[in-house]
PDB file of N, CA and C in Angstrom:
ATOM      1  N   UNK A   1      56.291 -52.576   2.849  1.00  0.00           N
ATOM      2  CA  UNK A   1      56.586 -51.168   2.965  1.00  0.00           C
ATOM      3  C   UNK A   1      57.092 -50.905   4.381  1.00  0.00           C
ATOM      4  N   UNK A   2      58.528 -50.261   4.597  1.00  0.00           N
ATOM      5  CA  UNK A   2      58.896 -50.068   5.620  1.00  0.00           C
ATOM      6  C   UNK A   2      58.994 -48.976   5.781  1.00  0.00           C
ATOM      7  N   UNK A   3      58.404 -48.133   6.894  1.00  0.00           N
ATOM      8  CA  UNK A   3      58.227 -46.751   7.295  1.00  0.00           C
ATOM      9  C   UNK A   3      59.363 -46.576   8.242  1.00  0.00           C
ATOM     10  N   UNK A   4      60.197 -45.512   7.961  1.00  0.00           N
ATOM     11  CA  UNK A   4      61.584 -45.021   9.182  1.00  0.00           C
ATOM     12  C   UNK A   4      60.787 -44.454  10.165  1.00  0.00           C
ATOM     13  N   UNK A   5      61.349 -44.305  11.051  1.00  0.00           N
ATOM     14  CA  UNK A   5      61.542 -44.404  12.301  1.00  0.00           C
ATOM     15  C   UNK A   5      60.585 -42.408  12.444  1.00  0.00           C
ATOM     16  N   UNK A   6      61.589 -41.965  11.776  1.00  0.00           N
ATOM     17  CA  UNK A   6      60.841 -40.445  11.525  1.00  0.00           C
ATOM     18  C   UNK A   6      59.560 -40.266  10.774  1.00  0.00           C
ATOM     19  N   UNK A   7      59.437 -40.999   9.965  1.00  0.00           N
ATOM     20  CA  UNK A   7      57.899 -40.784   8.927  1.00  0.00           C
ATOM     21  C   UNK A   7      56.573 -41.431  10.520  1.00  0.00           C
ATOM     22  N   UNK A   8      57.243 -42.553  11.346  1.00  0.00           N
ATOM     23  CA  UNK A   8      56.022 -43.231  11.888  1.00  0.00           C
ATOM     24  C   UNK A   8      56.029 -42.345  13.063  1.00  0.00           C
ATOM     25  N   UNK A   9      56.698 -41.366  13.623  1.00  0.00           N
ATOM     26  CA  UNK A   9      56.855 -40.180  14.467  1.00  0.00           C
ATOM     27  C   UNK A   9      55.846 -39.205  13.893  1.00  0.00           C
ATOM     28  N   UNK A  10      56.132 -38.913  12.976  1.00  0.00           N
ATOM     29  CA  UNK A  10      55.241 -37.780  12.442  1.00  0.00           C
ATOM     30  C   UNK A  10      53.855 -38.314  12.366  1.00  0.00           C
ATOM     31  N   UNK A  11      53.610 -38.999  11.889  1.00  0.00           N
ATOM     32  CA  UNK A  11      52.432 -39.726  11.705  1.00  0.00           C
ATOM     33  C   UNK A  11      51.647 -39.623  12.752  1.00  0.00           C
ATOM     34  N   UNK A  12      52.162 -40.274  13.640  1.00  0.00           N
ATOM     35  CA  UNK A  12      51.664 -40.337  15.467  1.00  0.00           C
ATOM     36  C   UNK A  12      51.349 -38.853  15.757  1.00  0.00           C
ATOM     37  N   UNK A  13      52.278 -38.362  16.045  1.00  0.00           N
ATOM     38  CA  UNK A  13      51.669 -36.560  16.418  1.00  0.00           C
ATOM     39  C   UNK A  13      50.604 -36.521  15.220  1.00  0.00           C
ATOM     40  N   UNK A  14      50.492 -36.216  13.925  1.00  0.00           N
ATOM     41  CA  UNK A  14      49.247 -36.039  13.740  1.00  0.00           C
ATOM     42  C   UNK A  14      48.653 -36.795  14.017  1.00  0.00           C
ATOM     43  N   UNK A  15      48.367 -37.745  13.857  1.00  0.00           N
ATOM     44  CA  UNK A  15      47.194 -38.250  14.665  1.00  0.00           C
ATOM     45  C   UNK A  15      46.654 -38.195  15.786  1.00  0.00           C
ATOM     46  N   UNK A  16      48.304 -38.042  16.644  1.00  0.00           N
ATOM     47  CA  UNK A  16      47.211 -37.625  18.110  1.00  0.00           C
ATOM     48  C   UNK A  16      46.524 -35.853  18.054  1.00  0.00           C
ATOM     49  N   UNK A  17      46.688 -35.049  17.350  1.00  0.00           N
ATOM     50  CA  UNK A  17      46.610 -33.543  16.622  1.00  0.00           C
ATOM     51  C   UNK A  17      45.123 -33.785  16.377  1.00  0.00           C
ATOM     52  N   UNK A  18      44.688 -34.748  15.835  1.00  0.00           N
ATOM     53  CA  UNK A  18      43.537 -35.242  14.906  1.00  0.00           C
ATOM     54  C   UNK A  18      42.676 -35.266  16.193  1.00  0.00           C
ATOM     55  N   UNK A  19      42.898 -36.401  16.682  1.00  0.00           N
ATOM     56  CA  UNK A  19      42.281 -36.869  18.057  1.00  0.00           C
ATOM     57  C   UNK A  19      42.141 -35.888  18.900  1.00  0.00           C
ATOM     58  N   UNK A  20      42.584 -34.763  19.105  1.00  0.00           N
ATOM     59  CA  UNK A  20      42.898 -33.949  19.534  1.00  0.00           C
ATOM     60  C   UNK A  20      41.597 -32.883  20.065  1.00  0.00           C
ATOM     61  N   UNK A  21      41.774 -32.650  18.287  1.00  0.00           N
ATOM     62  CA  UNK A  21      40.939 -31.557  17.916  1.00  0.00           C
ATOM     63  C   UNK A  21      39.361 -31.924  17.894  1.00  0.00           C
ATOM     64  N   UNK A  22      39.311 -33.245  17.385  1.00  0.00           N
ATOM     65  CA  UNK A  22      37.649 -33.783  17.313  1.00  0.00           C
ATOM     66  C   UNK A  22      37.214 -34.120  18.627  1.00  0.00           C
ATOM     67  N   UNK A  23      37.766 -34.326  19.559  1.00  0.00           N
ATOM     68  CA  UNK A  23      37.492 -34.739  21.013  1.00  0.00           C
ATOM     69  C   UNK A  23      37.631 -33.757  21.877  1.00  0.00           C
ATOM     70  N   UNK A  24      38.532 -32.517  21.763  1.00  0.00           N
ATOM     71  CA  UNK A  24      38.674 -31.285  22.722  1.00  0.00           C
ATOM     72  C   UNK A  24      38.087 -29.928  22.038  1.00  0.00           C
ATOM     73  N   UNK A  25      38.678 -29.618  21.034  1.00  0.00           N
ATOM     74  CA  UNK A  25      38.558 -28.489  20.233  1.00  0.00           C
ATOM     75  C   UNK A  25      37.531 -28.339  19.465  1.00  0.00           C
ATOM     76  N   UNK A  26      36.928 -28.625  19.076  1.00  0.00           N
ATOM     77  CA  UNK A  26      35.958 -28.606  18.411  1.00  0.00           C
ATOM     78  C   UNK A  26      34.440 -28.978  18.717  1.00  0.00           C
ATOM     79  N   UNK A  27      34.794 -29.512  20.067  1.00  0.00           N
ATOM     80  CA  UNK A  27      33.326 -29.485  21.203  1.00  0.00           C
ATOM     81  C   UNK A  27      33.300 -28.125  21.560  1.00  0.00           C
ATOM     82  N   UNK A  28      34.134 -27.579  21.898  1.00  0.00           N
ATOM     83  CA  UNK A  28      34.392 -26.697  22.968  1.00  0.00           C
ATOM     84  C   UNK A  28      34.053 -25.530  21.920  1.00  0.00           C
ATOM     85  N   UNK A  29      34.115 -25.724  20.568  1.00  0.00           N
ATOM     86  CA  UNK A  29      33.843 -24.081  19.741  1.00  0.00           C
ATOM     87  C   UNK A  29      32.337 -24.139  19.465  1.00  0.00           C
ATOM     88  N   UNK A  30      31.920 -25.905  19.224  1.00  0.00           N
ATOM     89  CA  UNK A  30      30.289 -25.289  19.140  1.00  0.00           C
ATOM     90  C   UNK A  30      29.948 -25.005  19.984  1.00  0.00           C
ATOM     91  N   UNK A  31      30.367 -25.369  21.329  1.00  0.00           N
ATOM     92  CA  UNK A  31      29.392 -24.533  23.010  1.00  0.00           C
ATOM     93  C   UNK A  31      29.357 -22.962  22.964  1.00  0.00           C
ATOM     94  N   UNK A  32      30.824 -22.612  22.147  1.00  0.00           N
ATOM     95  CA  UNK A  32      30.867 -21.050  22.303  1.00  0.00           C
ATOM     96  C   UNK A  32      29.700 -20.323  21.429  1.00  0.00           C
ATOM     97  N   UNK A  33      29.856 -21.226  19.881  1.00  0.00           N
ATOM     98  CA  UNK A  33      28.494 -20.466  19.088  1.00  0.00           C
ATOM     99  C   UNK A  33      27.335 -20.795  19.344  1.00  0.00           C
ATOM    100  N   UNK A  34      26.998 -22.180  20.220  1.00  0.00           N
ATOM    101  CA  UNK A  34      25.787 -21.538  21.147  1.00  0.00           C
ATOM    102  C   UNK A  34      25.530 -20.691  22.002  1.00  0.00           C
ATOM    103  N   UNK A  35      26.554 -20.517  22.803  1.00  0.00           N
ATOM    104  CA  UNK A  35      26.086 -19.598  23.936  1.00  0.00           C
ATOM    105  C   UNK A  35      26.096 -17.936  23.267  1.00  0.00           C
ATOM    106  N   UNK A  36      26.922 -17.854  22.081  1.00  0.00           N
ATOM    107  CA  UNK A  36      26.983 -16.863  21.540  1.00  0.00           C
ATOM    108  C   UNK A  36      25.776 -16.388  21.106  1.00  0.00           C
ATOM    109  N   UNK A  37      24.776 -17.147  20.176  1.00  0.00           N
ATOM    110  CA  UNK A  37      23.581 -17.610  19.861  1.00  0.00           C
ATOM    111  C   UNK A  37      22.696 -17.381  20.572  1.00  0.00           C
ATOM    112  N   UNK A  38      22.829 -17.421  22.405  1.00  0.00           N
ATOM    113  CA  UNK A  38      22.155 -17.510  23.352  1.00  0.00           C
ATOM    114  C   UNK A  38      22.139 -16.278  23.353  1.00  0.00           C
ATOM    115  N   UNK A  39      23.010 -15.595  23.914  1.00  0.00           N
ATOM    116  CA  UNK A  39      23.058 -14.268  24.267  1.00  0.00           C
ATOM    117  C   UNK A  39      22.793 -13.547  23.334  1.00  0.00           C
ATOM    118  N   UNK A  40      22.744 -13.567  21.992  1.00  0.00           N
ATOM    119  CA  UNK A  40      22.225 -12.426  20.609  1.00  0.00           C
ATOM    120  C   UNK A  40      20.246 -12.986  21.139  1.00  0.00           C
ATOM    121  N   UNK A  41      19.854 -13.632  21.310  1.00  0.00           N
ATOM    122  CA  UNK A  41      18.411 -13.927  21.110  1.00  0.00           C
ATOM    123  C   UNK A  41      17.762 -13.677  22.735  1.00  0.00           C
ATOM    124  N   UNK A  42      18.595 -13.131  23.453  1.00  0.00           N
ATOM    125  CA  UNK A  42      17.735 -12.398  25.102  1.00  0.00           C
ATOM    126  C   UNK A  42      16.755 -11.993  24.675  1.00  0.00           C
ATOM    127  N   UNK A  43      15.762 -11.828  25.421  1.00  0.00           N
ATOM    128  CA  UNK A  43      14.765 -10.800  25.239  1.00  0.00           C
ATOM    129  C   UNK A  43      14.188 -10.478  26.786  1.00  0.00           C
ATOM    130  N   UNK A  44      13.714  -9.150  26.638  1.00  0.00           N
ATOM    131  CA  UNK A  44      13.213  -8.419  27.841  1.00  0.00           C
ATOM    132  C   UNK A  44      12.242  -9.671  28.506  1.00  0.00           C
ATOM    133  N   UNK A  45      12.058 -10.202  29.982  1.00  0.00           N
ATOM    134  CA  UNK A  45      10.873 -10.956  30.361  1.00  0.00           C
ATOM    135  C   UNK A  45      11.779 -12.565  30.269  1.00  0.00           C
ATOM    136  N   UNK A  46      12.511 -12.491  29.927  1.00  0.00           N
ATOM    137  CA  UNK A  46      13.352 -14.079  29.942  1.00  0.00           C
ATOM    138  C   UNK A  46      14.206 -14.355  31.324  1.00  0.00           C
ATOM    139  N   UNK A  47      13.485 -15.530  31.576  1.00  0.00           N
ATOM    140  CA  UNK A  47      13.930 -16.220  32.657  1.00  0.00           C
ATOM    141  C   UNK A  47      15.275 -16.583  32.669  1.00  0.00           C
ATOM    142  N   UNK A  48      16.575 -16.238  33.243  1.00  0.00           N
ATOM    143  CA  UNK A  48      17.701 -16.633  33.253  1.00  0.00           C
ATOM    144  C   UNK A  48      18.538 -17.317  34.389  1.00  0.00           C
ATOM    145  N   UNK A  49      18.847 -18.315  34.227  1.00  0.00           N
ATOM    146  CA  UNK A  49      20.550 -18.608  35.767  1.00  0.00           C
ATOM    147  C   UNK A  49      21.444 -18.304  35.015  1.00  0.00           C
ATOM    148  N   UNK A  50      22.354 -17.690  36.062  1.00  0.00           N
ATOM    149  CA  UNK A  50      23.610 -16.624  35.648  1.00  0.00           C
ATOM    150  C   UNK A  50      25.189 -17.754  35.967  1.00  0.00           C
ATOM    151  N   UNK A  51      26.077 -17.672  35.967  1.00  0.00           N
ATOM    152  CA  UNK A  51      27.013 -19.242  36.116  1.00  0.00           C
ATOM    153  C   UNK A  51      27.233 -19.116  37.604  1.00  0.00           C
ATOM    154  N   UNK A  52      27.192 -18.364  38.548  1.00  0.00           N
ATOM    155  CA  UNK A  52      26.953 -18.368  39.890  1.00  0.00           C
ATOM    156  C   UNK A  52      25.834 -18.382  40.635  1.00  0.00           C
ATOM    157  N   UNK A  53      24.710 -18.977  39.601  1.00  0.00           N
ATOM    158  CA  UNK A  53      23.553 -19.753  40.478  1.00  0.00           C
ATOM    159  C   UNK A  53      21.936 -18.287  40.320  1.00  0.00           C
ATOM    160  N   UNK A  54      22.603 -17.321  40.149  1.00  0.00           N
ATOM    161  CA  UNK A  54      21.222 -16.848  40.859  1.00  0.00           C
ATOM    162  C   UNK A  54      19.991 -16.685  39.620  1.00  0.00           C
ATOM    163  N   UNK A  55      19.074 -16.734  39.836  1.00  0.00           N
ATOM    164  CA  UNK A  55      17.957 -17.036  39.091  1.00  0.00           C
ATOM    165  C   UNK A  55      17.477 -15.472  38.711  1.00  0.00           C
ATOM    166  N   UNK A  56      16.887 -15.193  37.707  1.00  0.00           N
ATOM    167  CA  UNK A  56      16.003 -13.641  37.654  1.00  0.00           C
ATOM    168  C   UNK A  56      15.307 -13.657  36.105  1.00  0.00           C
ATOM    169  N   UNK A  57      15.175 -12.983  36.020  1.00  0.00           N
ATOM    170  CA  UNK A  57      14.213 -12.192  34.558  1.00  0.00           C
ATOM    171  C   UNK A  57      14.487 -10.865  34.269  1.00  0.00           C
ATOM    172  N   UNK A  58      14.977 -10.788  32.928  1.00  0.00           N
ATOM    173  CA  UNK A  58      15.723  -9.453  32.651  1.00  0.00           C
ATOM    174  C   UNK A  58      14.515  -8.496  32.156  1.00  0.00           C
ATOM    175  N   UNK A  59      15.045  -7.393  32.869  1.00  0.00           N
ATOM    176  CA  UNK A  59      14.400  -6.324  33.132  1.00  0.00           C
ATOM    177  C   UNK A  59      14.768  -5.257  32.224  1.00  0.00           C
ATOM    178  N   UNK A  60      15.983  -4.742  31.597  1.00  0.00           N
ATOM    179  CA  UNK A  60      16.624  -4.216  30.643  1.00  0.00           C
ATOM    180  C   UNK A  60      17.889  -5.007  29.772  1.00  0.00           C
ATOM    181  N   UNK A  61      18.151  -4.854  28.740  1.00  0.00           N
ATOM    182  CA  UNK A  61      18.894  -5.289  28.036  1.00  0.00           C
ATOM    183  C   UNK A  61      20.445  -4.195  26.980  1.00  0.00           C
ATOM    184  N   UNK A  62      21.280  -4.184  28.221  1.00  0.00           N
ATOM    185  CA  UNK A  62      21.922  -3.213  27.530  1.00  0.00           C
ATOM    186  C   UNK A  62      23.483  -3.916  26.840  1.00  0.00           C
ATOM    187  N   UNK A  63      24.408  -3.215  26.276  1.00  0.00           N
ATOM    188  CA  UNK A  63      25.689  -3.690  25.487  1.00  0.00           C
ATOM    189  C   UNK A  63      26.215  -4.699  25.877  1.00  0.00           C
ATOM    190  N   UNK A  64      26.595  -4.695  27.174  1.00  0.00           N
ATOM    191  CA  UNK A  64      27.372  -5.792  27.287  1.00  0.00           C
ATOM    192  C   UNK A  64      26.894  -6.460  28.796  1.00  0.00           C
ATOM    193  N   UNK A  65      25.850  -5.717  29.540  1.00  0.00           N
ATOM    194  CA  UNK A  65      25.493  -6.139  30.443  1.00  0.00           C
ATOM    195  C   UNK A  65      23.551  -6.064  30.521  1.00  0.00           C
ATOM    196  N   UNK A  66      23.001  -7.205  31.306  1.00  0.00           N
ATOM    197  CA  UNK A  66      21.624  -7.087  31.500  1.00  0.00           C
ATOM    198  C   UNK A  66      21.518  -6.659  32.830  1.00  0.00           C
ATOM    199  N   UNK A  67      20.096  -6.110  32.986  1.00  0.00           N
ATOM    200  CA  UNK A  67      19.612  -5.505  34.479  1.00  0.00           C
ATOM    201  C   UNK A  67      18.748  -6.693  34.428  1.00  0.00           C
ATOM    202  N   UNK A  68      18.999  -7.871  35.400  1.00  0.00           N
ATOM    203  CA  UNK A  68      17.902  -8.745  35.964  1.00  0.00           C
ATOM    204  C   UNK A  68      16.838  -8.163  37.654  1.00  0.00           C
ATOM    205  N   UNK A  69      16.146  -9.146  37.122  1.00  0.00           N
ATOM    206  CA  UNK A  69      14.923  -9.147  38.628  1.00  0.00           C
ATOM    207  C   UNK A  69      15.060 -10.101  39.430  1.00  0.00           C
ATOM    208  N   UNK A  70      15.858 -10.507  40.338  1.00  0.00           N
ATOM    209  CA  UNK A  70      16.065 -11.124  41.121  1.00  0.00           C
ATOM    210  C   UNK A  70      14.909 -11.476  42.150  1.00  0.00           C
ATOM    211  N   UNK A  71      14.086 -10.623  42.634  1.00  0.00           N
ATOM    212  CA  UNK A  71      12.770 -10.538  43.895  1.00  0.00           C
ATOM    213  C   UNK A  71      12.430  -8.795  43.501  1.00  0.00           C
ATOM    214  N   UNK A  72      11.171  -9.347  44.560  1.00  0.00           N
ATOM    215  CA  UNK A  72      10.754  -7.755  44.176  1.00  0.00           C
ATOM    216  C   UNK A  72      11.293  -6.767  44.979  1.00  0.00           C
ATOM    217  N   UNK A  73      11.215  -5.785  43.490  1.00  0.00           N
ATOM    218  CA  UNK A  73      12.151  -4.171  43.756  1.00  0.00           C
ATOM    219  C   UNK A  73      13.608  -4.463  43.719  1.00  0.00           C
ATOM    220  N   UNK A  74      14.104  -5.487  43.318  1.00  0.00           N
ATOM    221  CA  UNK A  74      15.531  -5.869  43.166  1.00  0.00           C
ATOM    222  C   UNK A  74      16.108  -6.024  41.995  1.00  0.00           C
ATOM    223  N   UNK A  75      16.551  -5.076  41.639  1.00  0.00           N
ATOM    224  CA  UNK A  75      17.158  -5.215  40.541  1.00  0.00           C
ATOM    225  C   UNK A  75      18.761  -5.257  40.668  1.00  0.00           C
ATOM    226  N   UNK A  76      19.340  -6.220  39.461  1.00  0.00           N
ATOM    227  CA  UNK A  76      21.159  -6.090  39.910  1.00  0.00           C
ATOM    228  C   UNK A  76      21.686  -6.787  38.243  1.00  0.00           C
ATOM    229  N   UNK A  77      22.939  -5.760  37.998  1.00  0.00           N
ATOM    230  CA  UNK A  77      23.243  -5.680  36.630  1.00  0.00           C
ATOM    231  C   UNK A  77      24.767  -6.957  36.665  1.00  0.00           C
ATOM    232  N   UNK A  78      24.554  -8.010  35.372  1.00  0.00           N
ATOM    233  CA  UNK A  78      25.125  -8.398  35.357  1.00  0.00           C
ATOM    234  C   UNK A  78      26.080  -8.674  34.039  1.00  0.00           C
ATOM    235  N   UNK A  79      27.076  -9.371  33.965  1.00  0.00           N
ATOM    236  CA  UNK A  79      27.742  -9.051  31.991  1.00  0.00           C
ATOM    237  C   UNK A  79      26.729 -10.658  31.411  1.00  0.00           C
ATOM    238  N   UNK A  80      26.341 -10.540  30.092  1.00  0.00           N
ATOM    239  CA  UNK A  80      25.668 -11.056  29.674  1.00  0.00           C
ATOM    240  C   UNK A  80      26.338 -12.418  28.966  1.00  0.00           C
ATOM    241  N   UNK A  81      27.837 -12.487  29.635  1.00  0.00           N
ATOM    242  CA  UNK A  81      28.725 -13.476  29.223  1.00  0.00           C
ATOM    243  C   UNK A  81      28.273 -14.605  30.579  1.00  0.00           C
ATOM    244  N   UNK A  82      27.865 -13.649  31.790  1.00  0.00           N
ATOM    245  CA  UNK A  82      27.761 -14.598  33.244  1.00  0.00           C
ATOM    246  C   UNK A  82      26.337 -15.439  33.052  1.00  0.00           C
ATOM    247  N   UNK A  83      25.599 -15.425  31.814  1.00  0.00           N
ATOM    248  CA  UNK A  83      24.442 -15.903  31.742  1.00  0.00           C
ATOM    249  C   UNK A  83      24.523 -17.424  31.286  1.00  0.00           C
ATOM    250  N   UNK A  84      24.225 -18.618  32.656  1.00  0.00           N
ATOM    251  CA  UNK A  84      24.728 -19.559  31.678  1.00  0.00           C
ATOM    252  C   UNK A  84      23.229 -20.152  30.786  1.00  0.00           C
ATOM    253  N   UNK A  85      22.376 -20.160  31.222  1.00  0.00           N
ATOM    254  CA  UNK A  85      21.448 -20.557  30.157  1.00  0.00           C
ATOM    255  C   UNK A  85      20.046 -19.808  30.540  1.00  0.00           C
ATOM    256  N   UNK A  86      19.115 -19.908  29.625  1.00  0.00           N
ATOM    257  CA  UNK A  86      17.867 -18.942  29.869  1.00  0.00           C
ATOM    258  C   UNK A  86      16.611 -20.116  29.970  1.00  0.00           C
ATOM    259  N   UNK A  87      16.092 -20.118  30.808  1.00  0.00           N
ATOM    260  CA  UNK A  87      14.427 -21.003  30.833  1.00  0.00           C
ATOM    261  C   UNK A  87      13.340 -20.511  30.087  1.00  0.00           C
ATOM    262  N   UNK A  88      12.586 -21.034  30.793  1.00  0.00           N
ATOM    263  CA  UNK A  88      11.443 -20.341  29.666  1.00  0.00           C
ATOM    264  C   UNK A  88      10.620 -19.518  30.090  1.00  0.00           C
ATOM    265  N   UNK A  89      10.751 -18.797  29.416  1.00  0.00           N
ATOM    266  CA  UNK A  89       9.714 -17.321  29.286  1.00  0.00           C
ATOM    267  C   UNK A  89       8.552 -17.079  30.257  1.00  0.00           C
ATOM    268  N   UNK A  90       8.619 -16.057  30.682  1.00  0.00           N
ATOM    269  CA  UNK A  90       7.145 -16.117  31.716  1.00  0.00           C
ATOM    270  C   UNK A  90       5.799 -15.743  31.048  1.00  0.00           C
ATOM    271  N   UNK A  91       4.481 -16.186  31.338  1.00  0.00           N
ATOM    272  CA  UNK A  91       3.568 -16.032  30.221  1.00  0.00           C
ATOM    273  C   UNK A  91       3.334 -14.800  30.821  1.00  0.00           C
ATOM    274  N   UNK A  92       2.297 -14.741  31.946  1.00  0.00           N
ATOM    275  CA  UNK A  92       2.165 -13.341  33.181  1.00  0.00           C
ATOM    276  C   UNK A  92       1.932 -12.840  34.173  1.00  0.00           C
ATOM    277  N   UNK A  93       2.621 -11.910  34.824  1.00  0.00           N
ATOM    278  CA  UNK A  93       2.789 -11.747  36.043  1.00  0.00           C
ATOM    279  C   UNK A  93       1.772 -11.039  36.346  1.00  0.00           C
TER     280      UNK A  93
END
């Protein structure tokens, strides 16, 4: 079986399409429906780092942004997209 020159062209792009998608694209969409995941399940008292480092525990939980606790009497509002992951829960203060 001899494949032209155009059928083994096409072939190649999909495949590299293939390779593509299972190695770039499709990592990259389950991180989003976790973090998506992440951010629907906040809760008031959750320990968070934000993607520029700073550490706190949210204090209110509003639409599109949380009020964290940074130190005491410090409060500072951030978008709940800047949250890169949440620790664990404080038992009590």
């Amino acid at each position: 079986m001899d494949l032209g020159p155009q059928t083994a062209s096409i072939i190649y792009i999909v495949a590299l399409f293939a390779i593509l998608y299972f190695l770039m694209i499709r990592p990259q969409q389950k991180r989003q429906k976790q973090h998506a995941a992440m951010i629907k399940a906040l809760n008031i008292g959750d320990n968070i780092i934000t993607v520029g480092g700073l550490l706190g525990s949210i204090v209110k939980i509003k639409d599109n942004t949380v009020v964290i606790r940074v130190a005491d009497k410090v409060h500072i509002e951030v978008l709940k997209n800047a949250i890169a992951q949440v620790t664990e829960k404080k038992e009590t203060e």
